[in-house]
N, C-alpha and C. Protein backbone atom coordinates (compact mmCIF):
# COMPACT_ATOMS: atom_id res chain seq x y z
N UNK A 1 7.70 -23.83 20.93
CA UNK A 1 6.99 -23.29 19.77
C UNK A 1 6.71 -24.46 18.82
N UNK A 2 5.68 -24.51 18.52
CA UNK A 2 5.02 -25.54 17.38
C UNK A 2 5.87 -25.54 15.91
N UNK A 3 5.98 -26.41 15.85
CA UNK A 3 6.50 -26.59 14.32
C UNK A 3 5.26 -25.66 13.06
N UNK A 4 4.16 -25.53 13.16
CA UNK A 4 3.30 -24.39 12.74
C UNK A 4 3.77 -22.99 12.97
N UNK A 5 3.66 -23.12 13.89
CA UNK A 5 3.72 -21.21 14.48
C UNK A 5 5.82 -21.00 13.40
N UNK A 6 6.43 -22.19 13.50
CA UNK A 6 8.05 -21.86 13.09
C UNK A 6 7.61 -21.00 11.65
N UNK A 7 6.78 -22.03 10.73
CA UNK A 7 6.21 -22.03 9.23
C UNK A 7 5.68 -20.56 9.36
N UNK A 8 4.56 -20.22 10.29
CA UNK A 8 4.42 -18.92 9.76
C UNK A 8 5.40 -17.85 9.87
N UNK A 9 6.24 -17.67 10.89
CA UNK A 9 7.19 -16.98 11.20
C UNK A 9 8.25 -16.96 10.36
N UNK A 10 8.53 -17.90 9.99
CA UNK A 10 9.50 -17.98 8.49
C UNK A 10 8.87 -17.49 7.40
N UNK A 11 7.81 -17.21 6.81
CA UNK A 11 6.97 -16.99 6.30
C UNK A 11 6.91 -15.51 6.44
N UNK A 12 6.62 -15.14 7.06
CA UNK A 12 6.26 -13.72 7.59
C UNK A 12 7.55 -12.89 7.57
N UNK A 13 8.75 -13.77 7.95
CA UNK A 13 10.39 -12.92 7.95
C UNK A 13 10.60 -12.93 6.45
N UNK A 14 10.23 -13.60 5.58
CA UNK A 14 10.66 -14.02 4.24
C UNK A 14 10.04 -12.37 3.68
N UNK A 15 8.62 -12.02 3.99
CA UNK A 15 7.92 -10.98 3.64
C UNK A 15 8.52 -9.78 3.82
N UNK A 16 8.53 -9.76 4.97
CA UNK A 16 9.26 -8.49 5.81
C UNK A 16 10.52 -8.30 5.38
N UNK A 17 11.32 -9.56 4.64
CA UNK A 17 12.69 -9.02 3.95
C UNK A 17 12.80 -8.65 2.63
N UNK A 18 11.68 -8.91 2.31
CA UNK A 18 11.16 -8.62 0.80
C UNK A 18 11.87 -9.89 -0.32
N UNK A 19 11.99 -10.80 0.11
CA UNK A 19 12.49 -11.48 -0.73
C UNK A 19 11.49 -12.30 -1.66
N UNK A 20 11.48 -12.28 -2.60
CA UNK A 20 10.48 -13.31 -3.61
C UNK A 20 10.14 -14.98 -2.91
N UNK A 21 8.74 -15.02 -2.91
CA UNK A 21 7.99 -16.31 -2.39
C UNK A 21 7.15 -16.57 -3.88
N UNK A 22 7.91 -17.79 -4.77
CA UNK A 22 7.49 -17.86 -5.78
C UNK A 22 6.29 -19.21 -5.81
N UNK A 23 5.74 -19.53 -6.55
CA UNK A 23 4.62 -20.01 -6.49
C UNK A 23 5.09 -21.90 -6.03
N UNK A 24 6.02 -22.16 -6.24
CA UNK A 24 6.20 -23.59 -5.63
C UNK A 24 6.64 -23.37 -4.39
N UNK A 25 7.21 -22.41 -3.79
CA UNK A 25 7.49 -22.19 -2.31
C UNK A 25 5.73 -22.42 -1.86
N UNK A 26 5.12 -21.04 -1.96
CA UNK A 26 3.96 -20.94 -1.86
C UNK A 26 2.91 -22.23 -1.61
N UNK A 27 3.54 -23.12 -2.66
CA UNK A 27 2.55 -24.39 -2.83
C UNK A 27 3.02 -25.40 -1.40
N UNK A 28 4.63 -25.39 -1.25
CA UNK A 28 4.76 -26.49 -0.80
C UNK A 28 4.59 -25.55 0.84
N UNK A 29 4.56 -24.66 1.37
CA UNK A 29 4.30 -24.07 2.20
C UNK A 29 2.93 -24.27 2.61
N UNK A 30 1.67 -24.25 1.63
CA UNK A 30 0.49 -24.45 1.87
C UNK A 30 0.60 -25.87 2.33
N UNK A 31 1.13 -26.70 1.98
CA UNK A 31 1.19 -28.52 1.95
C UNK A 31 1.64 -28.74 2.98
N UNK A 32 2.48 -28.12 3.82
CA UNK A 32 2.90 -28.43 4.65
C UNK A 32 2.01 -27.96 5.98
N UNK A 33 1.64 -26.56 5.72
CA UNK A 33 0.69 -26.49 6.97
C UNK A 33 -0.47 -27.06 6.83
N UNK A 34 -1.14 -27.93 5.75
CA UNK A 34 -2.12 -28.37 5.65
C UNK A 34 -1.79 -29.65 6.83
N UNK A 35 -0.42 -30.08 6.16
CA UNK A 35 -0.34 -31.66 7.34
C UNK A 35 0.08 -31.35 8.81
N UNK A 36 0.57 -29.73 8.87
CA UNK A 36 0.30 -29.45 10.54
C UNK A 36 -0.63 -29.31 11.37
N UNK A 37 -1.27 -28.69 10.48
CA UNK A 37 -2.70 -28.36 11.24
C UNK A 37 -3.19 -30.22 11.23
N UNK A 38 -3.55 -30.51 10.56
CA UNK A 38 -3.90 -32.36 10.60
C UNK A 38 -3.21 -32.94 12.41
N UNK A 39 -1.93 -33.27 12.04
CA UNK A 39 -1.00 -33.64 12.66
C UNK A 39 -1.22 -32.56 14.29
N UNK A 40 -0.95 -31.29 14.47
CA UNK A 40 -0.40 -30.76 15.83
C UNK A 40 -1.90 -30.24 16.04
N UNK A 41 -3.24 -29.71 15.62
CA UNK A 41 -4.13 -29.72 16.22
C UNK A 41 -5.47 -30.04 15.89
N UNK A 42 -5.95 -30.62 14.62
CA UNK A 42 -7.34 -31.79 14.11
C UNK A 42 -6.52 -32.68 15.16
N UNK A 43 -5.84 -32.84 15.11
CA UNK A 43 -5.77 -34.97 15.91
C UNK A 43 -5.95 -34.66 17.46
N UNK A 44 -5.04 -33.63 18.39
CA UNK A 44 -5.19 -33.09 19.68
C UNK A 44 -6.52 -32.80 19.79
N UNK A 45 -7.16 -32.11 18.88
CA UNK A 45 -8.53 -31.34 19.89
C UNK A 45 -9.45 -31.75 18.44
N UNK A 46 -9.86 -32.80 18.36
CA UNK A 46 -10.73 -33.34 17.64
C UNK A 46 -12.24 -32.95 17.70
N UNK A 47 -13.19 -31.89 18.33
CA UNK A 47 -14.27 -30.69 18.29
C UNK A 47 -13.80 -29.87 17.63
N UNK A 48 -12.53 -29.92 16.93
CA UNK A 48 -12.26 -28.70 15.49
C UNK A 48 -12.37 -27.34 16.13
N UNK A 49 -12.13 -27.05 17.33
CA UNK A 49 -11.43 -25.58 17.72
C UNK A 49 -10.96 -24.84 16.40
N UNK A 50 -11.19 -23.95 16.21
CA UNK A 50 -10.72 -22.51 15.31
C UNK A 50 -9.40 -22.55 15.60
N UNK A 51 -8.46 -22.14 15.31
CA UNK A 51 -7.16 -21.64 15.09
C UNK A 51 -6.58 -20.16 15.77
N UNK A 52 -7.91 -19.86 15.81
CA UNK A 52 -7.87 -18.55 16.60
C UNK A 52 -8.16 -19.00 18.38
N UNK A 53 -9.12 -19.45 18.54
CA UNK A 53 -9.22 -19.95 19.80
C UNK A 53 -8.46 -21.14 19.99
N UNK A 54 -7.27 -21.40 19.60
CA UNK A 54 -6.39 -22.26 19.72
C UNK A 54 -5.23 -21.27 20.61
N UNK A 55 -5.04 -20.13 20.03
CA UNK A 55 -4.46 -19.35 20.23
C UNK A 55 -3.37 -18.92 19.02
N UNK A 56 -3.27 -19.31 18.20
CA UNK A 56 -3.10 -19.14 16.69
C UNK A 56 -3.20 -17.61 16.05
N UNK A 57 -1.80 -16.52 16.09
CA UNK A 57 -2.02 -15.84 15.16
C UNK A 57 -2.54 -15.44 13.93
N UNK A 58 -3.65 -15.60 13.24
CA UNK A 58 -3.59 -16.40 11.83
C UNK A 58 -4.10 -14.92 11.12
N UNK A 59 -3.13 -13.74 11.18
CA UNK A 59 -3.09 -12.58 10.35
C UNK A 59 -2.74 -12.66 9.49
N UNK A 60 -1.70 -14.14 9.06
CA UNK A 60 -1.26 -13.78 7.76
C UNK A 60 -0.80 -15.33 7.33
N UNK A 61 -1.68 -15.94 7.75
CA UNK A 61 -1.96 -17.65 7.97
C UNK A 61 -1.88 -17.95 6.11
N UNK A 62 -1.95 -18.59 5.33
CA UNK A 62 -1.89 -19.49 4.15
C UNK A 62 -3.44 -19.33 4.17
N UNK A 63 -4.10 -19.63 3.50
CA UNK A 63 -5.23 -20.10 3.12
C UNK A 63 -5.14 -21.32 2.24
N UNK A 64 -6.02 -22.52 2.97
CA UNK A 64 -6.24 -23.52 2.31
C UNK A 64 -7.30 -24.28 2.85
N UNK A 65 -7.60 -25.43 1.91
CA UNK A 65 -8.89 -26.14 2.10
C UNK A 65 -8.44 -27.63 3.12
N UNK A 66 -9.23 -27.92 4.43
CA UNK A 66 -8.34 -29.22 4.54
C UNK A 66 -9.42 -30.41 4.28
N UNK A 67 -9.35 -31.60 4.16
CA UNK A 67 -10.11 -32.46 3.52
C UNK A 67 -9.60 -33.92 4.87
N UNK A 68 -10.48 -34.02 5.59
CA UNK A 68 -9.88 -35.00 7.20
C UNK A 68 -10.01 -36.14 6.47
């Protein structure tokens, strides 16, 4: 399992337990999958494949901007 897919899944258990995700979690959570996605699939498949056709759950993915 990708060090990505861990982030959302932690992410997603954090939800499902109802515990508070306060806005610097939030931030540094976005920061971090910004440099995964960079790092585990922009650098591997450099034609910028979707995330979805990666095979990428992304129901409940972060939203962010990435800047290569």
């Amino acid at each position: 399992m990708s060090t990505l897919s861990e982030l959302y899944i932690t992410m997603e258990n954090l939800r499902k337990l109802n515990l508070p995700i306060d806005e610097r979690l939030k931030q540094e959570a976005a920061k971090l999958e910004a440099d995964l996605i960079r790092s585990e699939i922009l650098r591997k498949h450099p034609k910028k494949y979707t995330l979805y056709a990666l095979g990428f759950d992304c129901s409940f993915a972060l939203a962010i901007t990435i800047n290569p």
